[in-house]
PDB file of N, CA and C in Angstrom:
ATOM      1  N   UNK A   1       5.787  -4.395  26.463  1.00  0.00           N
ATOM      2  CA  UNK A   1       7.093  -4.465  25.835  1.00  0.00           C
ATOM      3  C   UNK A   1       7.050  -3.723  24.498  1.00  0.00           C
ATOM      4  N   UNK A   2       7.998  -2.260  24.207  1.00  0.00           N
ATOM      5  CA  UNK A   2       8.312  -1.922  22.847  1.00  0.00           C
ATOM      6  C   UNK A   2       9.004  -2.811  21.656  1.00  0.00           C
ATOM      7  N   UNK A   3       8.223  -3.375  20.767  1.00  0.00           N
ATOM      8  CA  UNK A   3       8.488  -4.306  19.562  1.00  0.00           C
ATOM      9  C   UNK A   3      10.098  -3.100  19.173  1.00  0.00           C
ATOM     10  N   UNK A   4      10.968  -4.254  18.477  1.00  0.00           N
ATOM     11  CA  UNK A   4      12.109  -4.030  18.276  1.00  0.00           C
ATOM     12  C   UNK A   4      11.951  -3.477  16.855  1.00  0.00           C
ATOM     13  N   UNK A   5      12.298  -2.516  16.565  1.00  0.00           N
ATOM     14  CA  UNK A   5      12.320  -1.675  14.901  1.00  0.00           C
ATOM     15  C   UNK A   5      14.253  -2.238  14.719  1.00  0.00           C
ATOM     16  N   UNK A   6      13.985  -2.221  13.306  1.00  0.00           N
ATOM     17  CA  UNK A   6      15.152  -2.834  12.704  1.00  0.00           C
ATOM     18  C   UNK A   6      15.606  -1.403  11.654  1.00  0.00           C
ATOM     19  N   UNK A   7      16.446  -0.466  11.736  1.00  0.00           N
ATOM     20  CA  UNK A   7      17.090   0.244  10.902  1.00  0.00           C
ATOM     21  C   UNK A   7      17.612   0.461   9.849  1.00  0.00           C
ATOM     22  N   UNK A   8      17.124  -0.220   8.270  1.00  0.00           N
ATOM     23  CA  UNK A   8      17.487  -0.877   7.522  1.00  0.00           C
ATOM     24  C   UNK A   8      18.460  -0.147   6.196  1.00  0.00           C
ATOM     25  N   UNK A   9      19.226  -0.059   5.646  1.00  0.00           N
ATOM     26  CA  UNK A   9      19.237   0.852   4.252  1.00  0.00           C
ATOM     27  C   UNK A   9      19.556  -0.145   3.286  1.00  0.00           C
ATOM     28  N   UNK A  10      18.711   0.006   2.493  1.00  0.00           N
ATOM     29  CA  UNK A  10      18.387  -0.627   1.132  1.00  0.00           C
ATOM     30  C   UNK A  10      18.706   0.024  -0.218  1.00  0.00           C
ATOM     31  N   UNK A  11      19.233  -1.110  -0.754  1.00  0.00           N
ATOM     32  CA  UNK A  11      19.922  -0.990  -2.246  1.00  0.00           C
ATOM     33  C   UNK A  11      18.849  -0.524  -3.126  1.00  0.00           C
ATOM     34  N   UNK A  12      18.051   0.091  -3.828  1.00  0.00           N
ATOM     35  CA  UNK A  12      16.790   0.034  -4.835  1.00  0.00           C
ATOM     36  C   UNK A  12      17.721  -0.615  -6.538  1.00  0.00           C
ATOM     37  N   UNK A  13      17.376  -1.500  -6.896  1.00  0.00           N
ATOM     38  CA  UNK A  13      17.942  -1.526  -8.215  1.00  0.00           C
ATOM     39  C   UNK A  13      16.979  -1.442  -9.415  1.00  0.00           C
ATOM     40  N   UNK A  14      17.334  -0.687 -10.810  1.00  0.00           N
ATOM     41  CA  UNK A  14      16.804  -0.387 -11.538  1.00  0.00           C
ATOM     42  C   UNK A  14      16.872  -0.567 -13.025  1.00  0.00           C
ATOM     43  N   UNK A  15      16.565  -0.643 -14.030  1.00  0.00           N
ATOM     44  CA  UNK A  15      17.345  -1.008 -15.386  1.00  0.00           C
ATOM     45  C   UNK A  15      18.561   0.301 -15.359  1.00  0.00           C
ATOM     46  N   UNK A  16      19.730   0.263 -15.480  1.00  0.00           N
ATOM     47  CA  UNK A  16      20.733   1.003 -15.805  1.00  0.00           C
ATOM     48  C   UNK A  16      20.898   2.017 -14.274  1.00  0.00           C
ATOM     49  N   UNK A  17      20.659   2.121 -13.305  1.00  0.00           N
ATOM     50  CA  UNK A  17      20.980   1.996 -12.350  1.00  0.00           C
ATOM     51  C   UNK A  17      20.626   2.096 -10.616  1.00  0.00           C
ATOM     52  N   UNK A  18      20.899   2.185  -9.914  1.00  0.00           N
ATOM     53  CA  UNK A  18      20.643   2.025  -8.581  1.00  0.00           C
ATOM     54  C   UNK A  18      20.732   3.278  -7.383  1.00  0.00           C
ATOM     55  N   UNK A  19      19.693   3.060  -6.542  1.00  0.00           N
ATOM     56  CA  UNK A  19      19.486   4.183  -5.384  1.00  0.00           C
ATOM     57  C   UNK A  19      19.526   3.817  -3.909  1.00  0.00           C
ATOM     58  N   UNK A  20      19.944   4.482  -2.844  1.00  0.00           N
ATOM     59  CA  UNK A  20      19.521   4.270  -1.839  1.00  0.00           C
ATOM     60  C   UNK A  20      18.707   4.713  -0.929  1.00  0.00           C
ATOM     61  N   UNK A  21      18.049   4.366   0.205  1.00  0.00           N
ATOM     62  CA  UNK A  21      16.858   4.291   0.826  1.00  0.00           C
ATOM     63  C   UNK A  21      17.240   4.343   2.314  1.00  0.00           C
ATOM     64  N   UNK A  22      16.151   4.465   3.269  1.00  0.00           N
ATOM     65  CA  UNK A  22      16.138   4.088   4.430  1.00  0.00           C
ATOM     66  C   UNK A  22      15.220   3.370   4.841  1.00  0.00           C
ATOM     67  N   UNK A  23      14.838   2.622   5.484  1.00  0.00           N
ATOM     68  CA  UNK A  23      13.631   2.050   6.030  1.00  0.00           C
ATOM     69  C   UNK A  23      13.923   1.590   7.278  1.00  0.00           C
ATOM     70  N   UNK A  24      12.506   1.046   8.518  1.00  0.00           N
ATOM     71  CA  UNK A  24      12.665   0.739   9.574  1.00  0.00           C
ATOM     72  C   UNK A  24      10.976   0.078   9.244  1.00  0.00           C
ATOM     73  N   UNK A  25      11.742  -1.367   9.952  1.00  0.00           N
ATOM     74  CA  UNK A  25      10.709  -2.232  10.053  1.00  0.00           C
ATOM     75  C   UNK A  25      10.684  -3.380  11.261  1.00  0.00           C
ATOM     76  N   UNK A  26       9.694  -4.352  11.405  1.00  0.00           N
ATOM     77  CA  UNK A  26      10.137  -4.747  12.437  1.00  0.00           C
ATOM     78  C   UNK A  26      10.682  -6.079  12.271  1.00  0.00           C
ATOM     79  N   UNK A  27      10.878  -6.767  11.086  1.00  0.00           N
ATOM     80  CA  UNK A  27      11.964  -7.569  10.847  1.00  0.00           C
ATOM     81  C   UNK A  27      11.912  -7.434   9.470  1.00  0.00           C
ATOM     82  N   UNK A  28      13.398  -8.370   9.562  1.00  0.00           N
ATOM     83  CA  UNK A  28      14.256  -8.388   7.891  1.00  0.00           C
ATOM     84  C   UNK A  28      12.699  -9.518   6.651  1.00  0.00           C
ATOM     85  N   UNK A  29      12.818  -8.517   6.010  1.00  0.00           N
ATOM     86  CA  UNK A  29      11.707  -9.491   4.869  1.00  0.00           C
ATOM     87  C   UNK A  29      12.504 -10.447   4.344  1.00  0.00           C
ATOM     88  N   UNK A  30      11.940 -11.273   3.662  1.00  0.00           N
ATOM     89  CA  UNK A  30      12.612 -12.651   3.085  1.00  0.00           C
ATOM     90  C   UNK A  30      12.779 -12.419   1.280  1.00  0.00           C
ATOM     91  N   UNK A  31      13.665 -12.969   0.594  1.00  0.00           N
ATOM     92  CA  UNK A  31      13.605 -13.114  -0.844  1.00  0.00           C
ATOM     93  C   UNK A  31      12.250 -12.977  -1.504  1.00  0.00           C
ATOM     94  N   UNK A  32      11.906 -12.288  -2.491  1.00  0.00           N
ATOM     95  CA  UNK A  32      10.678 -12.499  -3.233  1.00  0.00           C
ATOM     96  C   UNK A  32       8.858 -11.342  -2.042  1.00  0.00           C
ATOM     97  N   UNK A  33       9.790 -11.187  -1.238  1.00  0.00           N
ATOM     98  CA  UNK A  33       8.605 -10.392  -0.392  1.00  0.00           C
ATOM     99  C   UNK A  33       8.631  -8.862  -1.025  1.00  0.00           C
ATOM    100  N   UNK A  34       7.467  -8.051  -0.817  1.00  0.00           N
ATOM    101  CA  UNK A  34       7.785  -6.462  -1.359  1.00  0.00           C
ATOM    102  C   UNK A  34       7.938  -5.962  -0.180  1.00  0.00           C
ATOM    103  N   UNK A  35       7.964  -4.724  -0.768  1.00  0.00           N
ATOM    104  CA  UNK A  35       8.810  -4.067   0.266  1.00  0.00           C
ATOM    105  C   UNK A  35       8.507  -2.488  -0.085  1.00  0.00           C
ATOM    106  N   UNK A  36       8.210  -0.971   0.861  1.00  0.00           N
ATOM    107  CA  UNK A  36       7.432  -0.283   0.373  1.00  0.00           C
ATOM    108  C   UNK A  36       9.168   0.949   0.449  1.00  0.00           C
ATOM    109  N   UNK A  37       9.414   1.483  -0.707  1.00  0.00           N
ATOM    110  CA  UNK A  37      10.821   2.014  -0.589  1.00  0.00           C
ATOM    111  C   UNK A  37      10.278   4.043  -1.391  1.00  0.00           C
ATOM    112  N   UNK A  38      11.405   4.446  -1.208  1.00  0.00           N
ATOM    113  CA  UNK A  38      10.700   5.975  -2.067  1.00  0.00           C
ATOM    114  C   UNK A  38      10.644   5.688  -3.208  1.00  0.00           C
ATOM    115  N   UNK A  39      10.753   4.699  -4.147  1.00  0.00           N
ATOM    116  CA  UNK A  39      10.388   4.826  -5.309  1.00  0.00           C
ATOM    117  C   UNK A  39       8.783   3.720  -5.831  1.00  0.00           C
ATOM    118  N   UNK A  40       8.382   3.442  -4.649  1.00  0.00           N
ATOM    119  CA  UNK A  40       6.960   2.527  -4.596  1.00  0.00           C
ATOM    120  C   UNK A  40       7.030   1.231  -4.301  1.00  0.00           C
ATOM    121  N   UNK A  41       6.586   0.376  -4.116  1.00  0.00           N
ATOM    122  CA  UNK A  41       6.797  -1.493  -3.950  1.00  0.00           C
ATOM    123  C   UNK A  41       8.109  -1.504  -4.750  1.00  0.00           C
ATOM    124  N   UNK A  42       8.933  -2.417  -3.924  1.00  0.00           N
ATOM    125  CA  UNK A  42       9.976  -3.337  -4.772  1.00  0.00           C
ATOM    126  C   UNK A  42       9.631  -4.551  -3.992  1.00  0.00           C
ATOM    127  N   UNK A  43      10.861  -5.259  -5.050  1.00  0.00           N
ATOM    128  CA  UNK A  43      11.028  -7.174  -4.408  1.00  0.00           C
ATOM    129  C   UNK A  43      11.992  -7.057  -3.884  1.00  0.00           C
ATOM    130  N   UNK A  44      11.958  -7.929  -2.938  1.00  0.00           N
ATOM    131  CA  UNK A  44      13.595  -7.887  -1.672  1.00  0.00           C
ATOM    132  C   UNK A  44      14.488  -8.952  -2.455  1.00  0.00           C
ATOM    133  N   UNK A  45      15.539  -8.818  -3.135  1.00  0.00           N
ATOM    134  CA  UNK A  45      16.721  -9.767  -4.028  1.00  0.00           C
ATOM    135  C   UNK A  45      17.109 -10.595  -2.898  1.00  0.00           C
ATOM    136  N   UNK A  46      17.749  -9.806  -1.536  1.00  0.00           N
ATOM    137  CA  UNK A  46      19.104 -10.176  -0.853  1.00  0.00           C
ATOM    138  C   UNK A  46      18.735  -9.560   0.959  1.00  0.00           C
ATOM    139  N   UNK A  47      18.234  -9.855   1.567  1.00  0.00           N
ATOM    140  CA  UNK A  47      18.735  -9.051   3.056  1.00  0.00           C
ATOM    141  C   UNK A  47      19.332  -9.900   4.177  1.00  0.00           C
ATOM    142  N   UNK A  48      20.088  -9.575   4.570  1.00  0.00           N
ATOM    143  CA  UNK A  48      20.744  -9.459   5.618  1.00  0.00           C
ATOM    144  C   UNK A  48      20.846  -8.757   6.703  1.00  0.00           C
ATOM    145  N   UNK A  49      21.157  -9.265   8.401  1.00  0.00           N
ATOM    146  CA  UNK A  49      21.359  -8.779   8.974  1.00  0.00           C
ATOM    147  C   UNK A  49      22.548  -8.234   9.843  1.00  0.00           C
ATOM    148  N   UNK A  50      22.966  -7.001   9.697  1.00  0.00           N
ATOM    149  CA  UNK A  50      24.415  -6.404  10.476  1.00  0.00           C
ATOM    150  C   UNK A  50      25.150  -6.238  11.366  1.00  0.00           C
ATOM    151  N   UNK A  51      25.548  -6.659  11.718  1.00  0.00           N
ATOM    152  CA  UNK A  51      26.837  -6.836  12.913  1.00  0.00           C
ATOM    153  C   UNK A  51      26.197  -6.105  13.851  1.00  0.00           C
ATOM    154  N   UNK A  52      26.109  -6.069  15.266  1.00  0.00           N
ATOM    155  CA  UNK A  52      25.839  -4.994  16.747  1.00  0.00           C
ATOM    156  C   UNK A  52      26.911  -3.967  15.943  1.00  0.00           C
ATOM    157  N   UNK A  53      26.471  -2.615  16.338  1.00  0.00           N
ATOM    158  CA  UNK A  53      27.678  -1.818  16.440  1.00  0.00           C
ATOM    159  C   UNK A  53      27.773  -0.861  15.326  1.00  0.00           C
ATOM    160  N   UNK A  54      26.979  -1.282  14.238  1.00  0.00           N
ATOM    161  CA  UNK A  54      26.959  -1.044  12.642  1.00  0.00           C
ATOM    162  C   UNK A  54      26.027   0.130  12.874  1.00  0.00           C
ATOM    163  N   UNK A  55      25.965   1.247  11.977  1.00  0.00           N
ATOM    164  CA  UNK A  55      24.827   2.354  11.873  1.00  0.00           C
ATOM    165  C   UNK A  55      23.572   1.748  11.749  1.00  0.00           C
ATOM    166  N   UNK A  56      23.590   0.672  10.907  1.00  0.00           N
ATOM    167  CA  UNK A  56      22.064   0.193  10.646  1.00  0.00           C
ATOM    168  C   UNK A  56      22.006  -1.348  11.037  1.00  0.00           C
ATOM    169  N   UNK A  57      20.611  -2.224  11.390  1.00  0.00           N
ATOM    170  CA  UNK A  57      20.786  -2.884  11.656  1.00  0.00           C
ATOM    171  C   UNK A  57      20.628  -3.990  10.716  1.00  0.00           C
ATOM    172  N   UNK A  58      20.171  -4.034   9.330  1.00  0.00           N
ATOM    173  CA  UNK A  58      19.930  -4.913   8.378  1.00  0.00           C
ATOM    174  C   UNK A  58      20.506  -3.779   6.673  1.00  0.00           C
ATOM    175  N   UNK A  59      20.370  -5.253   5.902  1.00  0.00           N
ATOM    176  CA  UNK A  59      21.062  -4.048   4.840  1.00  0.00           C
ATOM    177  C   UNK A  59      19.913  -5.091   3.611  1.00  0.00           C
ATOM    178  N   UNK A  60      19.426  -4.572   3.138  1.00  0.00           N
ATOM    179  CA  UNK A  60      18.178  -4.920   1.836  1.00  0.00           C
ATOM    180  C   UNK A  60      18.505  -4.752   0.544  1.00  0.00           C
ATOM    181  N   UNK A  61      18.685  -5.605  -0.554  1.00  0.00           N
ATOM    182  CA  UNK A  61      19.127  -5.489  -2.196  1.00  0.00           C
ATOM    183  C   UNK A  61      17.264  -5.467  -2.315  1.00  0.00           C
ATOM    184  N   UNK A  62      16.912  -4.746  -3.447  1.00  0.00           N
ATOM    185  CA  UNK A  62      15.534  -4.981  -4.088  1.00  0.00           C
ATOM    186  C   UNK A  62      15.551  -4.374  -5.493  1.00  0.00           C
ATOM    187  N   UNK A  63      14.597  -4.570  -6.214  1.00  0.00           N
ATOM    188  CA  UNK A  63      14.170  -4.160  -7.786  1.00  0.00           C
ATOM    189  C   UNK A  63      13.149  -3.680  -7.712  1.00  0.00           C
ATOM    190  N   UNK A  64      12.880  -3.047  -8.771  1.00  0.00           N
ATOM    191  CA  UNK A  64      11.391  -2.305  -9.081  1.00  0.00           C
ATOM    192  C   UNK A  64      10.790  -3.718  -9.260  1.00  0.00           C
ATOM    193  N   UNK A  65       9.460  -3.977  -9.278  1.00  0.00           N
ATOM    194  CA  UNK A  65       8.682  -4.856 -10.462  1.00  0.00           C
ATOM    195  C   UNK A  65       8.740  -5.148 -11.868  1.00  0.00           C
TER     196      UNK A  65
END
């Protein structure tokens, strides 16, 4: 059986302001977990997962360290 990849795009937040990302993983991380984004480890704030039907299948808030 092919493990299910999750399509994710993630918020990066920063002092004064914010970027976005793509990632694919094989599930949604939880509050306080890192998370490996183009700007190096962040912390996951907020994720959720998105409606069938949606471009992506989860949507990720995180911060630098």
């Amino acid at each position: 059986m092919i493990p299910q990849v999750l399509r994710c795009i993630v918020t990066i937040e920063g002092p004064g302001w914010t970027d976005l990302d793509e990632v694919e993983l094989a599930e949604l991380p939880g509050e306080g977990e890192p998370i490996q984004t183009k700007f190096g480890l962040c912390l996951v704030t907020h994720a959720d997962r998105l409606p069938d039907g949606e471009q992506h299948d989860g949507k990720i808030v995180c911060r630098l360290p």
